[in-house]
PDB file of N, CA and C in Angstrom:
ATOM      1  N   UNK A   1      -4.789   4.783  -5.745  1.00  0.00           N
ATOM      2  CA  UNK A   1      -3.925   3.672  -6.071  1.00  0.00           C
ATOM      3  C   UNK A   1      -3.539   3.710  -7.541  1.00  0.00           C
ATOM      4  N   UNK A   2      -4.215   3.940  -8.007  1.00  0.00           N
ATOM      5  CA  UNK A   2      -4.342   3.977  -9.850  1.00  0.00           C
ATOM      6  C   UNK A   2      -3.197   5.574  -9.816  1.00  0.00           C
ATOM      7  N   UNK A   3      -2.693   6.401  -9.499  1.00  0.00           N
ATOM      8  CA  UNK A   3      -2.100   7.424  -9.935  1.00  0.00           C
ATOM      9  C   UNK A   3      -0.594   6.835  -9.459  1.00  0.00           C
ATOM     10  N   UNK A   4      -0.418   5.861  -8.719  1.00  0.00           N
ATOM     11  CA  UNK A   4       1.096   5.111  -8.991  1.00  0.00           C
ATOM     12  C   UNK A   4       0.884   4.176  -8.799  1.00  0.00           C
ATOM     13  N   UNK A   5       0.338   3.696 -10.230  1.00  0.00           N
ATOM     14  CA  UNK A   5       1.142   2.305 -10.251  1.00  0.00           C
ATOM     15  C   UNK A   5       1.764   2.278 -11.461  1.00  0.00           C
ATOM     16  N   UNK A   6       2.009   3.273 -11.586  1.00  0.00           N
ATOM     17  CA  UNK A   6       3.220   3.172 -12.699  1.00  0.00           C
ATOM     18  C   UNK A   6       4.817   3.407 -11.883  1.00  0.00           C
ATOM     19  N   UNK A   7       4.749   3.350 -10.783  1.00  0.00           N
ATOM     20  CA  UNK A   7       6.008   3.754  -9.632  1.00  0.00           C
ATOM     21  C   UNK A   7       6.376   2.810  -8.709  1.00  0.00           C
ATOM     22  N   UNK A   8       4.764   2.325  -8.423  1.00  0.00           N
ATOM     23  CA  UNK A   8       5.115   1.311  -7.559  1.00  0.00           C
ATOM     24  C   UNK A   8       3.863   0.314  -7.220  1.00  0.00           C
ATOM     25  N   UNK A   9       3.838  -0.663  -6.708  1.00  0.00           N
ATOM     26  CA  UNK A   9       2.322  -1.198  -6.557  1.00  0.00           C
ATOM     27  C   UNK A   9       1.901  -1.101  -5.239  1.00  0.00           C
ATOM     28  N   UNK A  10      -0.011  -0.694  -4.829  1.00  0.00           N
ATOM     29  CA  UNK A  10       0.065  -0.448  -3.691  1.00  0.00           C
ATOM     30  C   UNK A  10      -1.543  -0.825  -3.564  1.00  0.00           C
ATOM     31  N   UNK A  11      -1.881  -1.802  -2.075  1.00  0.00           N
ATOM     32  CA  UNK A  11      -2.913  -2.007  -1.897  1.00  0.00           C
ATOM     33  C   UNK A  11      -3.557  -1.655  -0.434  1.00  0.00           C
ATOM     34  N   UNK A  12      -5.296  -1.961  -0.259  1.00  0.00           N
ATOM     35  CA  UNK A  12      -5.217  -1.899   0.712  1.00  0.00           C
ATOM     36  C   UNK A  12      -5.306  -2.712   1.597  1.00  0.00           C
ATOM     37  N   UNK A  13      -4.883  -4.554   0.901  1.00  0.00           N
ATOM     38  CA  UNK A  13      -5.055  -5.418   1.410  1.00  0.00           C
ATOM     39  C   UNK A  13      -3.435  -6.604   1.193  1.00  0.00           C
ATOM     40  N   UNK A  14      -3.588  -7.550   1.383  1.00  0.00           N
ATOM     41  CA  UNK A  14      -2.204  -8.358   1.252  1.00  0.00           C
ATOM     42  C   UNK A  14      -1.940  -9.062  -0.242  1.00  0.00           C
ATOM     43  N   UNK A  15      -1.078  -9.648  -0.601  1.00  0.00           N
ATOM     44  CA  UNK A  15      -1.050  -9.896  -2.055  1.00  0.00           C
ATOM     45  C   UNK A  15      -2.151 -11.375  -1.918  1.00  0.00           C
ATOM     46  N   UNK A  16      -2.176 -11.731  -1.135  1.00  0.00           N
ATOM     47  CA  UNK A  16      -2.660 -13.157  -0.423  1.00  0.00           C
ATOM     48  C   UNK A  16      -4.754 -12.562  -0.943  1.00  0.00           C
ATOM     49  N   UNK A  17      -4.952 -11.278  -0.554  1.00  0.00           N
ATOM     50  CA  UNK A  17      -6.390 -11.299  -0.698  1.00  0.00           C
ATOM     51  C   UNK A  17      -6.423 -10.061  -1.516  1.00  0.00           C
ATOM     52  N   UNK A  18      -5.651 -10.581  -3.012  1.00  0.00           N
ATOM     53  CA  UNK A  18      -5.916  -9.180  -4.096  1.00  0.00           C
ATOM     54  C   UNK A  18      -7.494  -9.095  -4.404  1.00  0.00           C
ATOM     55  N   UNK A  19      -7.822 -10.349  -4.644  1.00  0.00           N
ATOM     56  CA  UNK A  19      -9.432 -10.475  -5.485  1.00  0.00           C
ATOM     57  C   UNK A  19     -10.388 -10.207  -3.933  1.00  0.00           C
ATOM     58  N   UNK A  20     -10.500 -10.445  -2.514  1.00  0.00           N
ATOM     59  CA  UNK A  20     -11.370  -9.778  -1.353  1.00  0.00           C
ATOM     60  C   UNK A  20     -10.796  -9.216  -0.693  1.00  0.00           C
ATOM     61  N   UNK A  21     -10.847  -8.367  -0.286  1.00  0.00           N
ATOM     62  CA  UNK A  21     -10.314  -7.653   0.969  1.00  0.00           C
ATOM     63  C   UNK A  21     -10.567  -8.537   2.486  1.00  0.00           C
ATOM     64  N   UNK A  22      -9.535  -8.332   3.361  1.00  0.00           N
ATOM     65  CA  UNK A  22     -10.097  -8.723   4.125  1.00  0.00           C
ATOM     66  C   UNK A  22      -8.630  -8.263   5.113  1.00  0.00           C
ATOM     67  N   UNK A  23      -8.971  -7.444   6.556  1.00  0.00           N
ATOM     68  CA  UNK A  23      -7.918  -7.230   6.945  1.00  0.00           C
ATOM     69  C   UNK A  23      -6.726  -7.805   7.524  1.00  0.00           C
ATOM     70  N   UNK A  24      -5.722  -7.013   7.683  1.00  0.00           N
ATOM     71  CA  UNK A  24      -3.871  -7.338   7.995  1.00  0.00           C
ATOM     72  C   UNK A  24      -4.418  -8.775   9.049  1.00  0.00           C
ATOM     73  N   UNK A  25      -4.239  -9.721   8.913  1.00  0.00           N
ATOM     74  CA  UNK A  25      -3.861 -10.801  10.227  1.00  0.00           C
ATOM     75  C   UNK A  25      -3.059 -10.257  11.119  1.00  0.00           C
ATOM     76  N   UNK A  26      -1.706  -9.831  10.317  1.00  0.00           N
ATOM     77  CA  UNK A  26      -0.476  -9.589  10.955  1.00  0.00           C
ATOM     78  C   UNK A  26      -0.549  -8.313  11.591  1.00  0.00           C
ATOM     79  N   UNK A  27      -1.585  -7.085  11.167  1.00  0.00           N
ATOM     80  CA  UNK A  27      -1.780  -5.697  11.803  1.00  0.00           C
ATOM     81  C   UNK A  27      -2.655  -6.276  13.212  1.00  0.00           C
ATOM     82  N   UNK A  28      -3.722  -6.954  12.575  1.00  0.00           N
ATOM     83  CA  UNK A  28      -4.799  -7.602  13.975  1.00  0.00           C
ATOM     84  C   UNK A  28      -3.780  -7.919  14.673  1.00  0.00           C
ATOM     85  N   UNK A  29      -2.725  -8.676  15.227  1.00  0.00           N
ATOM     86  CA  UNK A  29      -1.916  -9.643  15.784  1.00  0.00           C
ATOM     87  C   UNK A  29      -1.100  -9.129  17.051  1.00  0.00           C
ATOM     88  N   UNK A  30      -0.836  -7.354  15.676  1.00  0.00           N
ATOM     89  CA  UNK A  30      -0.025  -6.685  16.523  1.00  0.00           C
ATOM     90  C   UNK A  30      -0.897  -5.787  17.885  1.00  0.00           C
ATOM     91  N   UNK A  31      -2.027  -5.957  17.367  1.00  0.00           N
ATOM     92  CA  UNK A  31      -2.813  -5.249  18.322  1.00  0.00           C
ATOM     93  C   UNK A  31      -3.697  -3.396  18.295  1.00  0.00           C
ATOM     94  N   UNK A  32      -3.396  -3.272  16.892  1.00  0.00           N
ATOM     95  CA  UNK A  32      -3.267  -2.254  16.359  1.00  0.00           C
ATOM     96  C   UNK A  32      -5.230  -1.721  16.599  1.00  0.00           C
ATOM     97  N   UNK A  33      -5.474  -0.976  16.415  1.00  0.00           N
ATOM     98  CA  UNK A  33      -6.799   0.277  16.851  1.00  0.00           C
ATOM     99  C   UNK A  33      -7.046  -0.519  15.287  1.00  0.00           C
ATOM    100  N   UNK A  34      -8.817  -0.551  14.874  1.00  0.00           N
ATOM    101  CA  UNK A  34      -9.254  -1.265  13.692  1.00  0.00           C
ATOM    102  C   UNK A  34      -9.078  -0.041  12.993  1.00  0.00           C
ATOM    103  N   UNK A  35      -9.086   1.569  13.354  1.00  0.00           N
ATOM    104  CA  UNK A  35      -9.447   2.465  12.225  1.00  0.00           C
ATOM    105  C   UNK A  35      -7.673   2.399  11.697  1.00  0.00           C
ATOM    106  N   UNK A  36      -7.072   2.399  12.831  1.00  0.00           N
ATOM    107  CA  UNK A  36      -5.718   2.028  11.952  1.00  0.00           C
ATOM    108  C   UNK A  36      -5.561   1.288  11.018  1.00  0.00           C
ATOM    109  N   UNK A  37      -6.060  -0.402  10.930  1.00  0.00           N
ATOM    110  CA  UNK A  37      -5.743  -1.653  10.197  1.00  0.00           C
ATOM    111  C   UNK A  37      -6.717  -1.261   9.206  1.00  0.00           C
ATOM    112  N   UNK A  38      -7.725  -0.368   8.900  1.00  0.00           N
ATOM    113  CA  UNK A  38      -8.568  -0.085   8.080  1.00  0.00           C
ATOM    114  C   UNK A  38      -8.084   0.617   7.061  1.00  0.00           C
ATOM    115  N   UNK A  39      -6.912   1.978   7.526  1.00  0.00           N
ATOM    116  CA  UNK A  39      -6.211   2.607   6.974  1.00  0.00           C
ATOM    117  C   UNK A  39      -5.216   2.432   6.472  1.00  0.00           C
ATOM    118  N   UNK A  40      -4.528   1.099   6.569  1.00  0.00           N
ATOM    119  CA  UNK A  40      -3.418   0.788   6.248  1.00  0.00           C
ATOM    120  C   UNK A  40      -3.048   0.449   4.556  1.00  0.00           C
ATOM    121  N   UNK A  41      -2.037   0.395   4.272  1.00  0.00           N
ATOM    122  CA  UNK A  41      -1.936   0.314   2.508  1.00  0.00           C
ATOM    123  C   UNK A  41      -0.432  -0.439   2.394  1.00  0.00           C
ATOM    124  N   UNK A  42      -0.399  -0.917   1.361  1.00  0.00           N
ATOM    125  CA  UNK A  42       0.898  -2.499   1.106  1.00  0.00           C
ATOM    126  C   UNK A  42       1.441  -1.944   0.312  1.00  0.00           C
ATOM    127  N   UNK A  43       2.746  -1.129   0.507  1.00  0.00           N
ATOM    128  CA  UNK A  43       3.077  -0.761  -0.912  1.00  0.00           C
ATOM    129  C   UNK A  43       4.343  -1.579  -1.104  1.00  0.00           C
ATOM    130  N   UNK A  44       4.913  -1.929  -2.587  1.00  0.00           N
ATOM    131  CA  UNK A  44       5.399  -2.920  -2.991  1.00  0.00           C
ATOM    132  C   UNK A  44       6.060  -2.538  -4.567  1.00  0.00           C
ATOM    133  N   UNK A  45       7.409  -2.681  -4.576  1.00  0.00           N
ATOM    134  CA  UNK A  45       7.604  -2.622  -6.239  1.00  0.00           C
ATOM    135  C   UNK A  45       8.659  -3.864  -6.275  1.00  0.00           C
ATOM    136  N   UNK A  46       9.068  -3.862  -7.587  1.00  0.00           N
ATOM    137  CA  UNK A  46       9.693  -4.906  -8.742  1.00  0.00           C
ATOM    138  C   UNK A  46      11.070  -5.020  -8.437  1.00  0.00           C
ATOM    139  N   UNK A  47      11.571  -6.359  -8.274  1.00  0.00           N
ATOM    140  CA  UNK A  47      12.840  -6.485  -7.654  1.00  0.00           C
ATOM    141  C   UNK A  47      13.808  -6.089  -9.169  1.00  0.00           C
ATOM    142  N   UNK A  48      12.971  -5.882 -10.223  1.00  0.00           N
ATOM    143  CA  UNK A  48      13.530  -5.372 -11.565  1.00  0.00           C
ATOM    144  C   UNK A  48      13.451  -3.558 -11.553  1.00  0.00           C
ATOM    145  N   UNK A  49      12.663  -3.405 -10.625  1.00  0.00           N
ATOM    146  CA  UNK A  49      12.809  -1.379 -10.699  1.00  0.00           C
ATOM    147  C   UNK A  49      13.822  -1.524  -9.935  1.00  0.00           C
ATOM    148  N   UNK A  50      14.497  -0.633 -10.949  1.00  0.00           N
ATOM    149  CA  UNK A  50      15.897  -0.086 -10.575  1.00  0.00           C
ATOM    150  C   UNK A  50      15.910   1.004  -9.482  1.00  0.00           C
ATOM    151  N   UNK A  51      15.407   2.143  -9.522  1.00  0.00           N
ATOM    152  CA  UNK A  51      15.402   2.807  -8.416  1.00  0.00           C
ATOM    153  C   UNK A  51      13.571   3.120  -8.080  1.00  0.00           C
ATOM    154  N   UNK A  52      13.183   3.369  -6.993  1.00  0.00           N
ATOM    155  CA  UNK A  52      12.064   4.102  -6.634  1.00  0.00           C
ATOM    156  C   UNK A  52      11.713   5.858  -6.603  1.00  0.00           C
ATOM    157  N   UNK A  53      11.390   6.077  -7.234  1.00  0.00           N
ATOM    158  CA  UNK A  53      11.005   7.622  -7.312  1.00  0.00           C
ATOM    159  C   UNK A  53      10.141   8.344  -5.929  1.00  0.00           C
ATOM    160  N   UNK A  54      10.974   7.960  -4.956  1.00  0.00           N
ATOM    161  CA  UNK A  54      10.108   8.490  -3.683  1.00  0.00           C
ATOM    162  C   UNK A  54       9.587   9.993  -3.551  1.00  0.00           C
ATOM    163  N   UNK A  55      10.696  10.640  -3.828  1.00  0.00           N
ATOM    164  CA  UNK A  55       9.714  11.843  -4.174  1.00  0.00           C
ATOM    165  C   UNK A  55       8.715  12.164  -5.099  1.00  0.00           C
ATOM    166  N   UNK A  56       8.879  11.279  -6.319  1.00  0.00           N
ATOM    167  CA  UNK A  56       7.421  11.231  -6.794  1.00  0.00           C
ATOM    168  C   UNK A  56       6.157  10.494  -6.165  1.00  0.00           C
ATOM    169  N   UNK A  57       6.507   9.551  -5.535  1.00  0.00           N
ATOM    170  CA  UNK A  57       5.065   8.355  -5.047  1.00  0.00           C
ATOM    171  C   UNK A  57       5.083   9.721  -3.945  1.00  0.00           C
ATOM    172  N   UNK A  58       5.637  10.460  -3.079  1.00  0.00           N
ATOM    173  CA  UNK A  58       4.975  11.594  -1.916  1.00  0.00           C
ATOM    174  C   UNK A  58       4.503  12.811  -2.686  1.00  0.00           C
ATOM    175  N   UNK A  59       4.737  13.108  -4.052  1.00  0.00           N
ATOM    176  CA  UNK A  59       4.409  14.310  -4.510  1.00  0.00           C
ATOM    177  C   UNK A  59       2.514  13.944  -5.003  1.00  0.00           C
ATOM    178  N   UNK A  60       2.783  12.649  -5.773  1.00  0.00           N
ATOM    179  CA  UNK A  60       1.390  12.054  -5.963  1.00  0.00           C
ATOM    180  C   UNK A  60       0.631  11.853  -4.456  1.00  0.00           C
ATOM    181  N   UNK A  61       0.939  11.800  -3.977  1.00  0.00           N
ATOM    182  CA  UNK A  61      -0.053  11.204  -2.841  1.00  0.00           C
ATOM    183  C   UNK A  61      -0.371  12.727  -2.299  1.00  0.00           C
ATOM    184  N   UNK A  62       0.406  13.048  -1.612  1.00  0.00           N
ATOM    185  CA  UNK A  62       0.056  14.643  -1.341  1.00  0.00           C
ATOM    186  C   UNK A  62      -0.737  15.383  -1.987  1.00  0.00           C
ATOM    187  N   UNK A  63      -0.709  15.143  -3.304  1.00  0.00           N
ATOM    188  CA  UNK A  63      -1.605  15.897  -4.533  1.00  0.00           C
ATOM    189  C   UNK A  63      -3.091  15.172  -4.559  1.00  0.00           C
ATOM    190  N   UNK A  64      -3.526  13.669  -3.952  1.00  0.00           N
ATOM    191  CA  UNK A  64      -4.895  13.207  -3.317  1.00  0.00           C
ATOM    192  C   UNK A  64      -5.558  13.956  -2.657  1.00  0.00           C
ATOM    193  N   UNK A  65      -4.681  14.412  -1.779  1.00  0.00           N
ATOM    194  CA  UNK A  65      -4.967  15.047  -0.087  1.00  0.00           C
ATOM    195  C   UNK A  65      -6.127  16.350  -0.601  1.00  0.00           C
TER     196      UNK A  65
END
C-alpha cells in the first residue's frame, strides 16, 4: 500500500473503518467466498488528480508479486 500512495490511495478496508478493519458489508451482501472479501482492496484517488498513472499503479503492483 505504502509504494502508491503517492498515485493513488488504497486500502484493505472502507474509508468508514480506516482506524479497524473490519470486512466489505457490501462484498458480504453480495455473497462473495470470505477468501475473496479478505482479498479485496479500495482503491481511491483525488477528485484534484488530474490524471491517474495506471500503468504505473500496475507496474508497482506487479513489481510486489
Amino acid at each position: 500500500m505504502g509504494a502508491l500512495k503517492d498515485l493513488i490511495a488504497i486500502s484493505n478496508g472502507s474509508a468508514r473503518t480506516s482506524s479497524s478493519y473490519t470486512p466489505s458489508h457490501v462484498l458480504s451482501a453480495m455473497g462473495l467466498d470470505q477468501a475473496i472479501i479478505d482479498g479485496a482492496v479500495r482503491i481511491s484517488w483525488c477528485h484534484l488528480t488530474q490524471e491517474v498513472d495506471w500503468s504505473e499503479v500496475r507496474h508497482r503492483i506487479r513489481g510486489m508479486t
